[in-house]
Protein backbone atom coordinates (compact mmCIF):
# COMPACT_ATOMS: atom_id res chain seq x y z
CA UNK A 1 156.99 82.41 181.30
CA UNK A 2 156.06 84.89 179.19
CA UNK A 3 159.44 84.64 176.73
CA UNK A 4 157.80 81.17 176.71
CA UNK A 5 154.55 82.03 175.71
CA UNK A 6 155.81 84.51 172.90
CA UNK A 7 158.13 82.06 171.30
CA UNK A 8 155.99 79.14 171.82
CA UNK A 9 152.71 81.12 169.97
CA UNK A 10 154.34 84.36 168.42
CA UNK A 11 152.59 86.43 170.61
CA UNK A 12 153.68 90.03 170.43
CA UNK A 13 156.90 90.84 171.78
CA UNK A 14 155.38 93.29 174.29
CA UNK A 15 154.25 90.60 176.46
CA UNK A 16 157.56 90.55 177.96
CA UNK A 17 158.89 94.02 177.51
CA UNK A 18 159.49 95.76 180.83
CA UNK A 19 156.71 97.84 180.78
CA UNK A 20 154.29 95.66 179.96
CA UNK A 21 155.46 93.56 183.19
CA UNK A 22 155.29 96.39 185.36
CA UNK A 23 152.10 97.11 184.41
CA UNK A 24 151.14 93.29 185.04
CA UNK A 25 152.89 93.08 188.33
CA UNK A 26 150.88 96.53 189.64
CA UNK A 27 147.47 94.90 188.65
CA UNK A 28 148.43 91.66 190.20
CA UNK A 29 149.13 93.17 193.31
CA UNK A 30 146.02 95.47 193.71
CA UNK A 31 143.49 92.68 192.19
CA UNK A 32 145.12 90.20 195.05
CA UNK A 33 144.84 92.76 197.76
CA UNK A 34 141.58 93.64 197.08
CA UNK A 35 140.24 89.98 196.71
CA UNK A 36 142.18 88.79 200.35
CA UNK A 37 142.03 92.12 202.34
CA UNK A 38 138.70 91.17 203.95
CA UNK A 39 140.11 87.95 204.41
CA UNK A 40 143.43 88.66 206.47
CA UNK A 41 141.59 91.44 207.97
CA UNK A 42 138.72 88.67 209.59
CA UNK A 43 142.06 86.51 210.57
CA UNK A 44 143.68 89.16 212.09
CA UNK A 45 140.90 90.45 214.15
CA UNK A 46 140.17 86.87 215.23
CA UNK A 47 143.74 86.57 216.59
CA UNK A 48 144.11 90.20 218.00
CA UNK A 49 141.51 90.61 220.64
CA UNK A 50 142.43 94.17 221.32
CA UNK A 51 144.22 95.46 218.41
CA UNK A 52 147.23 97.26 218.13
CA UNK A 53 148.03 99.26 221.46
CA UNK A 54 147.30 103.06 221.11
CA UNK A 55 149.84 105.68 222.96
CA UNK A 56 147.61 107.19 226.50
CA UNK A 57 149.18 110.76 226.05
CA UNK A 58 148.16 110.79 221.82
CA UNK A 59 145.08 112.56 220.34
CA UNK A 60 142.04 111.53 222.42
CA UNK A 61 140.25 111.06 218.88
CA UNK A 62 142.84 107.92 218.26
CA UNK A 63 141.16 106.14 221.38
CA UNK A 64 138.40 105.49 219.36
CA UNK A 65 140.62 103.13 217.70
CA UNK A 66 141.31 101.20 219.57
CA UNK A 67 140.18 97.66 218.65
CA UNK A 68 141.84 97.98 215.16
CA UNK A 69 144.34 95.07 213.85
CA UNK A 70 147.93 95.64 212.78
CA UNK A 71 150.06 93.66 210.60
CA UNK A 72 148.17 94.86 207.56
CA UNK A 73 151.85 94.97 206.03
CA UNK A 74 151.08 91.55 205.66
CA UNK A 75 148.76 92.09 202.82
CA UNK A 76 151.50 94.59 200.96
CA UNK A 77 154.18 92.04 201.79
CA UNK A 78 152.69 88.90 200.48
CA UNK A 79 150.93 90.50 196.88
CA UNK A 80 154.18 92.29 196.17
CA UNK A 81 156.07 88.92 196.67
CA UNK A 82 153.70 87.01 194.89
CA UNK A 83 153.39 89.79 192.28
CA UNK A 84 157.52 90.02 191.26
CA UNK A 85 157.78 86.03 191.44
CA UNK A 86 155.20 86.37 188.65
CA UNK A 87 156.65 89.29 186.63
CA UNK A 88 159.89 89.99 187.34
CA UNK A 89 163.11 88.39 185.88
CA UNK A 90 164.24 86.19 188.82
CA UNK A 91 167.98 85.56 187.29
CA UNK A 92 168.22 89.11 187.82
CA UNK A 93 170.08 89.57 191.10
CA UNK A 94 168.57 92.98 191.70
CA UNK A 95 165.58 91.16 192.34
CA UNK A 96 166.14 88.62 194.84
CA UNK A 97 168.08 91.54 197.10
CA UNK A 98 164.96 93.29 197.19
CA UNK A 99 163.11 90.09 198.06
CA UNK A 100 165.71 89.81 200.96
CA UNK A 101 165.36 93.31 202.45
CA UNK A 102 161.78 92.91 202.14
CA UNK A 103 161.04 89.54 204.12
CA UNK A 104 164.06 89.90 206.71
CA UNK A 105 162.80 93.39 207.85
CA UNK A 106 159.24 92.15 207.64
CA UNK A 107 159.83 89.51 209.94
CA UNK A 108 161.80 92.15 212.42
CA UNK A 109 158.31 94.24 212.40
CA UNK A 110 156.16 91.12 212.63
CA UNK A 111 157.84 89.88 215.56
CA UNK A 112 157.71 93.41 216.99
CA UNK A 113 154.11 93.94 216.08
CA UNK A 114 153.15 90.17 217.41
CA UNK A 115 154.53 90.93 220.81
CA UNK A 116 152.43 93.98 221.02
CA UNK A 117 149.87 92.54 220.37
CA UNK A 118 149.92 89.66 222.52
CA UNK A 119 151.61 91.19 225.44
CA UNK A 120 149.04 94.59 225.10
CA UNK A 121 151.98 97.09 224.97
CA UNK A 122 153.43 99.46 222.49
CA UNK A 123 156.68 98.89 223.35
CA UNK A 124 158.28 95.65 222.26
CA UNK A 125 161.56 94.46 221.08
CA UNK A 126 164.43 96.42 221.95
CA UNK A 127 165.64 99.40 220.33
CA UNK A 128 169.16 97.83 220.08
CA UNK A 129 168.14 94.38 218.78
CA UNK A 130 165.72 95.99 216.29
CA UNK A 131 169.00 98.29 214.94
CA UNK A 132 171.24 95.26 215.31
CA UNK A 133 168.92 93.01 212.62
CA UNK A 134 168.51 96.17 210.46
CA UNK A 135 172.13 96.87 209.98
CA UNK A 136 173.16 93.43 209.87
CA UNK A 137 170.40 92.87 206.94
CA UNK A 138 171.86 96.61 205.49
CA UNK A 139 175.15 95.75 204.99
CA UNK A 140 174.43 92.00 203.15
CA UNK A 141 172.37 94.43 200.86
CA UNK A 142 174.56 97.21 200.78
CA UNK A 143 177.44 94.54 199.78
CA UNK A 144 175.68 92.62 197.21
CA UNK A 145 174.00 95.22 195.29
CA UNK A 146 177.56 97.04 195.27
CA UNK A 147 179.13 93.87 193.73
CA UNK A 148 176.80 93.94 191.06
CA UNK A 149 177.04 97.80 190.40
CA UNK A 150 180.13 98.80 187.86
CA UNK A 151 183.03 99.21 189.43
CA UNK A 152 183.81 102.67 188.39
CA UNK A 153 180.29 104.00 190.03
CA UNK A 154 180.14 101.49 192.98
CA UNK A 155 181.55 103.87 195.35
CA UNK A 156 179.99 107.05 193.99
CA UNK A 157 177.21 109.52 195.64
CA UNK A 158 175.66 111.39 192.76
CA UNK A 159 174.58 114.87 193.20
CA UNK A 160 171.63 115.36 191.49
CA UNK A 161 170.62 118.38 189.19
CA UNK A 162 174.43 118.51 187.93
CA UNK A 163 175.21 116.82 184.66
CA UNK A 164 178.05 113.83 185.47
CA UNK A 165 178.97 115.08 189.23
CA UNK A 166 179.50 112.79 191.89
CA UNK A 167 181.85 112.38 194.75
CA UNK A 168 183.60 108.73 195.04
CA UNK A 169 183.30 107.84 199.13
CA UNK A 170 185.61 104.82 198.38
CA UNK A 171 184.58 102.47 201.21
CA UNK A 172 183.03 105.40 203.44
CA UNK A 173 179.88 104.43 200.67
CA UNK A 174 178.97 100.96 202.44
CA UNK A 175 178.46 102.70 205.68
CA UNK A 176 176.45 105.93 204.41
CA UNK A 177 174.20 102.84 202.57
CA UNK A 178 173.18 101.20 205.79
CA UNK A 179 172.62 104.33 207.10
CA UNK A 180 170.10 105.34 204.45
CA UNK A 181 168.60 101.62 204.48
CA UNK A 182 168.29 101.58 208.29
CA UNK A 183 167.42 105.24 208.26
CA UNK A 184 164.44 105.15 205.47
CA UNK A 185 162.97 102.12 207.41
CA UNK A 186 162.94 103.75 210.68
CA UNK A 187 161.44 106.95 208.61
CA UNK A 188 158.23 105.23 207.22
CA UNK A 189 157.48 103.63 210.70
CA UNK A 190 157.22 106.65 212.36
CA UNK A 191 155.12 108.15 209.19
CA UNK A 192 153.02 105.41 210.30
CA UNK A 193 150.61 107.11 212.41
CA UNK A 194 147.19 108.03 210.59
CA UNK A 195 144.53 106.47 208.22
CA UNK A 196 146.03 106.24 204.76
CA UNK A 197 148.68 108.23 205.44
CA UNK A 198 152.15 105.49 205.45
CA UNK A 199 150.74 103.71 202.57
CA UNK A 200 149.68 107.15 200.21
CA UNK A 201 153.12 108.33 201.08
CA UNK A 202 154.92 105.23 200.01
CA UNK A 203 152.54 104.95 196.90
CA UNK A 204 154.33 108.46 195.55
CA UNK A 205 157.89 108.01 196.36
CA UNK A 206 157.73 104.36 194.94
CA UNK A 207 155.97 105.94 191.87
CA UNK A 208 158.83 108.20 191.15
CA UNK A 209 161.84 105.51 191.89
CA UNK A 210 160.01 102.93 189.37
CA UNK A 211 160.58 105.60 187.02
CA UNK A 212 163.93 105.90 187.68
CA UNK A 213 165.24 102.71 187.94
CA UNK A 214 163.44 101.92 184.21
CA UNK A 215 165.21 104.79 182.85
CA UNK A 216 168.86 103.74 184.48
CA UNK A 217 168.24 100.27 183.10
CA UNK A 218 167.69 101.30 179.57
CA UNK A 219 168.94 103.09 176.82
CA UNK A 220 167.71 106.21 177.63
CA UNK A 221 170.00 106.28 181.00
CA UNK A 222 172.83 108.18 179.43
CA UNK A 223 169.99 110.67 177.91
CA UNK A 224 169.11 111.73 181.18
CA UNK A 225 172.94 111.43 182.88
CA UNK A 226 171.84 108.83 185.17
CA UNK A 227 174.37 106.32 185.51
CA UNK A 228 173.43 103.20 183.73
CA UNK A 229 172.85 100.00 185.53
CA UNK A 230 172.03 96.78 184.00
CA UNK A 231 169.18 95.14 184.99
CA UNK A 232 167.95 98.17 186.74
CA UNK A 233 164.75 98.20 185.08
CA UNK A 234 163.88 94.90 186.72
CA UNK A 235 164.06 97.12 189.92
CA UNK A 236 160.93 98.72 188.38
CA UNK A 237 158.64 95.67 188.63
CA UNK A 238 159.48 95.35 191.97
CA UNK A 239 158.31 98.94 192.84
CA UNK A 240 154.93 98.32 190.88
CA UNK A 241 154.05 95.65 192.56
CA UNK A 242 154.97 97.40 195.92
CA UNK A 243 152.67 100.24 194.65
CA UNK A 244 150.12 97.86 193.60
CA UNK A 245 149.91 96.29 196.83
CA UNK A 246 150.09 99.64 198.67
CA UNK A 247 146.57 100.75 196.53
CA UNK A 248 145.40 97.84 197.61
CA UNK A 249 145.89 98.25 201.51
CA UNK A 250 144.66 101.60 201.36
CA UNK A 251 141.06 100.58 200.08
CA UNK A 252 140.78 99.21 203.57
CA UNK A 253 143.16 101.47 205.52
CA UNK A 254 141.34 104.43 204.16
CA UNK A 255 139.28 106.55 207.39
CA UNK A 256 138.04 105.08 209.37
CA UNK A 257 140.81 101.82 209.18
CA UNK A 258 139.81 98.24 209.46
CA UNK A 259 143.42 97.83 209.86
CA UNK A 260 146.62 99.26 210.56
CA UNK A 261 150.20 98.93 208.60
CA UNK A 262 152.41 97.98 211.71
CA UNK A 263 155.84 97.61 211.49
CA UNK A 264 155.40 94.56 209.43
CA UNK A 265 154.79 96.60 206.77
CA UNK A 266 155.99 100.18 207.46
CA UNK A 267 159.81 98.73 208.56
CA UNK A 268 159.95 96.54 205.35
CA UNK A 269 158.99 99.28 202.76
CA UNK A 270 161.28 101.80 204.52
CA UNK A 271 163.47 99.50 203.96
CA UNK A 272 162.77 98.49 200.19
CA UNK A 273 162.84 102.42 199.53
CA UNK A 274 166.03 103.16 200.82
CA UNK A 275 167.86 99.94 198.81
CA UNK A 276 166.10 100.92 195.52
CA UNK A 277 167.37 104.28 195.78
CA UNK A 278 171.08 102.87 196.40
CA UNK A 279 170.31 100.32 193.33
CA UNK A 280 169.71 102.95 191.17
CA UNK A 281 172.52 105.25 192.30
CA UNK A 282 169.95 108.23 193.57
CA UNK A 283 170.16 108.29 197.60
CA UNK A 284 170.05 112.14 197.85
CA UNK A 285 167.30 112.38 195.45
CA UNK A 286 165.62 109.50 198.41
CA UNK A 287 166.09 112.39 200.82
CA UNK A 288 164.31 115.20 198.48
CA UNK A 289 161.54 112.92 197.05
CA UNK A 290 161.09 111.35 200.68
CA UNK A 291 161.22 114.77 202.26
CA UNK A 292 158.40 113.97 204.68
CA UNK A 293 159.98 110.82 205.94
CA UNK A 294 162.70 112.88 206.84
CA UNK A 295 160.84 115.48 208.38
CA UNK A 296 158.73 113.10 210.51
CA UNK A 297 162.02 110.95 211.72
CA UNK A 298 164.22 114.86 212.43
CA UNK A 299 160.74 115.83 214.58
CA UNK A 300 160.90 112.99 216.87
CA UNK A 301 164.47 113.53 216.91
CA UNK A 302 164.55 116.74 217.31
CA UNK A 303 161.52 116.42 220.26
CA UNK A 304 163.93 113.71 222.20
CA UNK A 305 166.85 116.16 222.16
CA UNK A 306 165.19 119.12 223.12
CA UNK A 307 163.03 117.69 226.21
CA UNK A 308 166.28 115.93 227.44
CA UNK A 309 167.74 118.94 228.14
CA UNK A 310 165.35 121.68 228.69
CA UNK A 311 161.99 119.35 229.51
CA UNK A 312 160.21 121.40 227.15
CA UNK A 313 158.55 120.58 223.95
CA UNK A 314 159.78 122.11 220.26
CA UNK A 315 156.43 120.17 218.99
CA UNK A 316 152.76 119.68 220.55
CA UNK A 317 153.39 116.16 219.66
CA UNK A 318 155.96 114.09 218.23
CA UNK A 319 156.12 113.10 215.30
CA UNK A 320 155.11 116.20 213.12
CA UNK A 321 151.55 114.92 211.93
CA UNK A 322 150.29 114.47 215.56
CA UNK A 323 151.71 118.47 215.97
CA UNK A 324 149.11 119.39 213.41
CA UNK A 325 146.39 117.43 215.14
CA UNK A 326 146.86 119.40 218.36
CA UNK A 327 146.48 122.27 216.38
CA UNK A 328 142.92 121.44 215.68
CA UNK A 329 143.64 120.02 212.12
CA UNK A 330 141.14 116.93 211.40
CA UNK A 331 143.25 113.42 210.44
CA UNK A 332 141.98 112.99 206.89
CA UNK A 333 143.30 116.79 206.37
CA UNK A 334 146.21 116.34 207.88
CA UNK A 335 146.87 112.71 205.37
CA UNK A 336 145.56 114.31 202.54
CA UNK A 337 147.97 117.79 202.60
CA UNK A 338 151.09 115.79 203.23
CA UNK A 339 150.38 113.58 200.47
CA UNK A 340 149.92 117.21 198.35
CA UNK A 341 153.37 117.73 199.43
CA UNK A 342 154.67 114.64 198.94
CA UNK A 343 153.52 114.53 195.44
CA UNK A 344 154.92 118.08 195.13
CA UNK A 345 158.56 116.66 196.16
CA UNK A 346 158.10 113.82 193.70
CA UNK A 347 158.18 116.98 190.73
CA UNK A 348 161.02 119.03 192.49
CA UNK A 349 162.62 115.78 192.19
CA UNK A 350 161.99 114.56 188.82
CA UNK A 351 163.38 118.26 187.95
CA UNK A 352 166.50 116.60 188.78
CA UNK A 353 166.28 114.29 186.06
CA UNK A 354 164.85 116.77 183.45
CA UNK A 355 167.55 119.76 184.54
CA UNK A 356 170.17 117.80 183.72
């Protein structure tokens, strides 16, 4: 449309430079979430008579709660998707991946979050069906972005803050791709457990891949040793309007929440976060940047493991932010000093790019 426009009235040629449709797609996204948040919020409460489900043995302050609606993803899901139909370059193949991972992992955490809802309990579908539709959706990804990656990087794991060094996994790559995919999505859900805190998380690492993949999908890609990919930089419109609809949800997820993420949205970002970082040829840098993902996902791990064979606790609480409740920490400090640290692994990652 807007190669259209600038041919049709020689408007300037910025209309449809990259940046000037990320910045488009961003404020698309938050104007739509802020003008249907109350909206979907009043529909959600009027089908959810008693809210999402909260856990018995959590923080007694979360029983207050109790009442709230999930499915908020909803509102991230639908402004993002509107948003990079708008602005993005839909020949791109890049794109419509994205798109996929989005709405087939959305509808996994829907259908999870609808029978919680409806059946009053916080735990739904199966662990093994929900891995089963998350792998299976991984490895279409996984495949199709490789097929559209070069063929002399497809297979290779850069390391980052080393000039040109990678390791080539051959076809040990599509499996370690799922597995970050998968893994990521799983991460943010379980991240999703205070006011703000999911959606302020996402908002950073998002930040810092949209700034990635515009660099690898420009000229300035072999400036910073990143390997090049084309059409990369339409990647980046996809992450500003995720980012755009995140700001958005947190105007009304802010303390005290009118609604929750769910998995509808926490599963389907997780998801998105992990495949940009494999589009753009940066996993490890996911793990870094992401570094309280990871932490929250190794503390319930590391919780299961420990009480299965010693039926004592490493943490308070499982995951790691409900720890630092039971320590007497209030929620909005707890949200607000991992987002410091979040944003604080955003620069120890971009020193990857700048090292280099």
């Amino acid at each position: 449309m807007f190669y259209f426009l600038s041919d049709a009235f020689s408007l300037p040629d910025m209309l449809s430079a990259v940046y000037f449709r990320i910045f488009c797609a961003f404020m698309c996204a938050v104007i739509l979430s802020l003008a249907f948040g109350s909206k979907l919020i009043a529909l959600l409460h009027k089908h959810q008579a008693h809210g999402q489900p909260i856990r018995e043995d959590g923080p007694q302050t979360h029983l207050a709660k109790k009442g709230t609606p999930t499915m908020g993803g909803l509102l991230i899901l639908g402004t993002s998707i509107f948003s990079t139909l708008m602005f993005a370059n839909l020949t791109n193949p890049l794109v419509w991946i994205c798109m996929l991972v989005l709405v087939v992992y959305g509808f996994v955490g829907f259908a999870d979050d609808y029978v919680k809802v409806t059946k009053e309990t916080s735990n739904a579908m199966s662990a093994k069906m929900k891995l089963f539709l998350q792998f299976s959706t991984a490895l279409i990804a996984v495949g199709v972005t490789s097929y559209f990656t070069p063929e002399e990087t497809r297979y290779m794991l850069t390391i980052p803050y080393f000039k040109n060094l990678a390791i080539n996994l051959c076809y040990f790559y599509i499996p370690l791709a799922m597995i970050v995919i998968v893994g990521a999505s799983n991460a943010v859900n379980l991240s999703d457990g205070l006011d703000g805190l999911a959606g302020g998380l996402l908002v950073v690492a998002f930040a810092f891949f949209m700034v990635v993949a515009y660099i690898c999908g420009g000229s300035l890609a072999l400036s910073f040793y990143i390997t090049p990919i084309a059409g990369a930089s339409e990647v980046a419109v996809v992450c500003a309007a995720v980012i755009g609809g995140c700001v958005g949800f947190l105007w009304f997820n802010a303390p005290p929440a009118k609604v929750f993420m769910g998995d509808t949205g926490s599963l389907a970002l997780g998801a998105l976060l992990g495949t940009v970082s494999i589009m753009v040829k940066q996993e490890i840098l996911l793990a870094i940047v992401g570094g309280i993902f990871v932490i929250e996902a190794l503390s319930v791990m590391i919780q299961v493991f420990w009480y299965k064979r010693t039926k004592t606790r490493v943490f308070l609480m499982a995951p790691i932010h409900h720890h630092f409740e039971q320590l007497g920490w209030k929620e909005t400090t707890v949200v607000l000093r991992f987002w410091i640290v979040a944003f604080l692994l955003a620069v120890v990652g971009s020193m990857a790019l700048i090292v280099r």
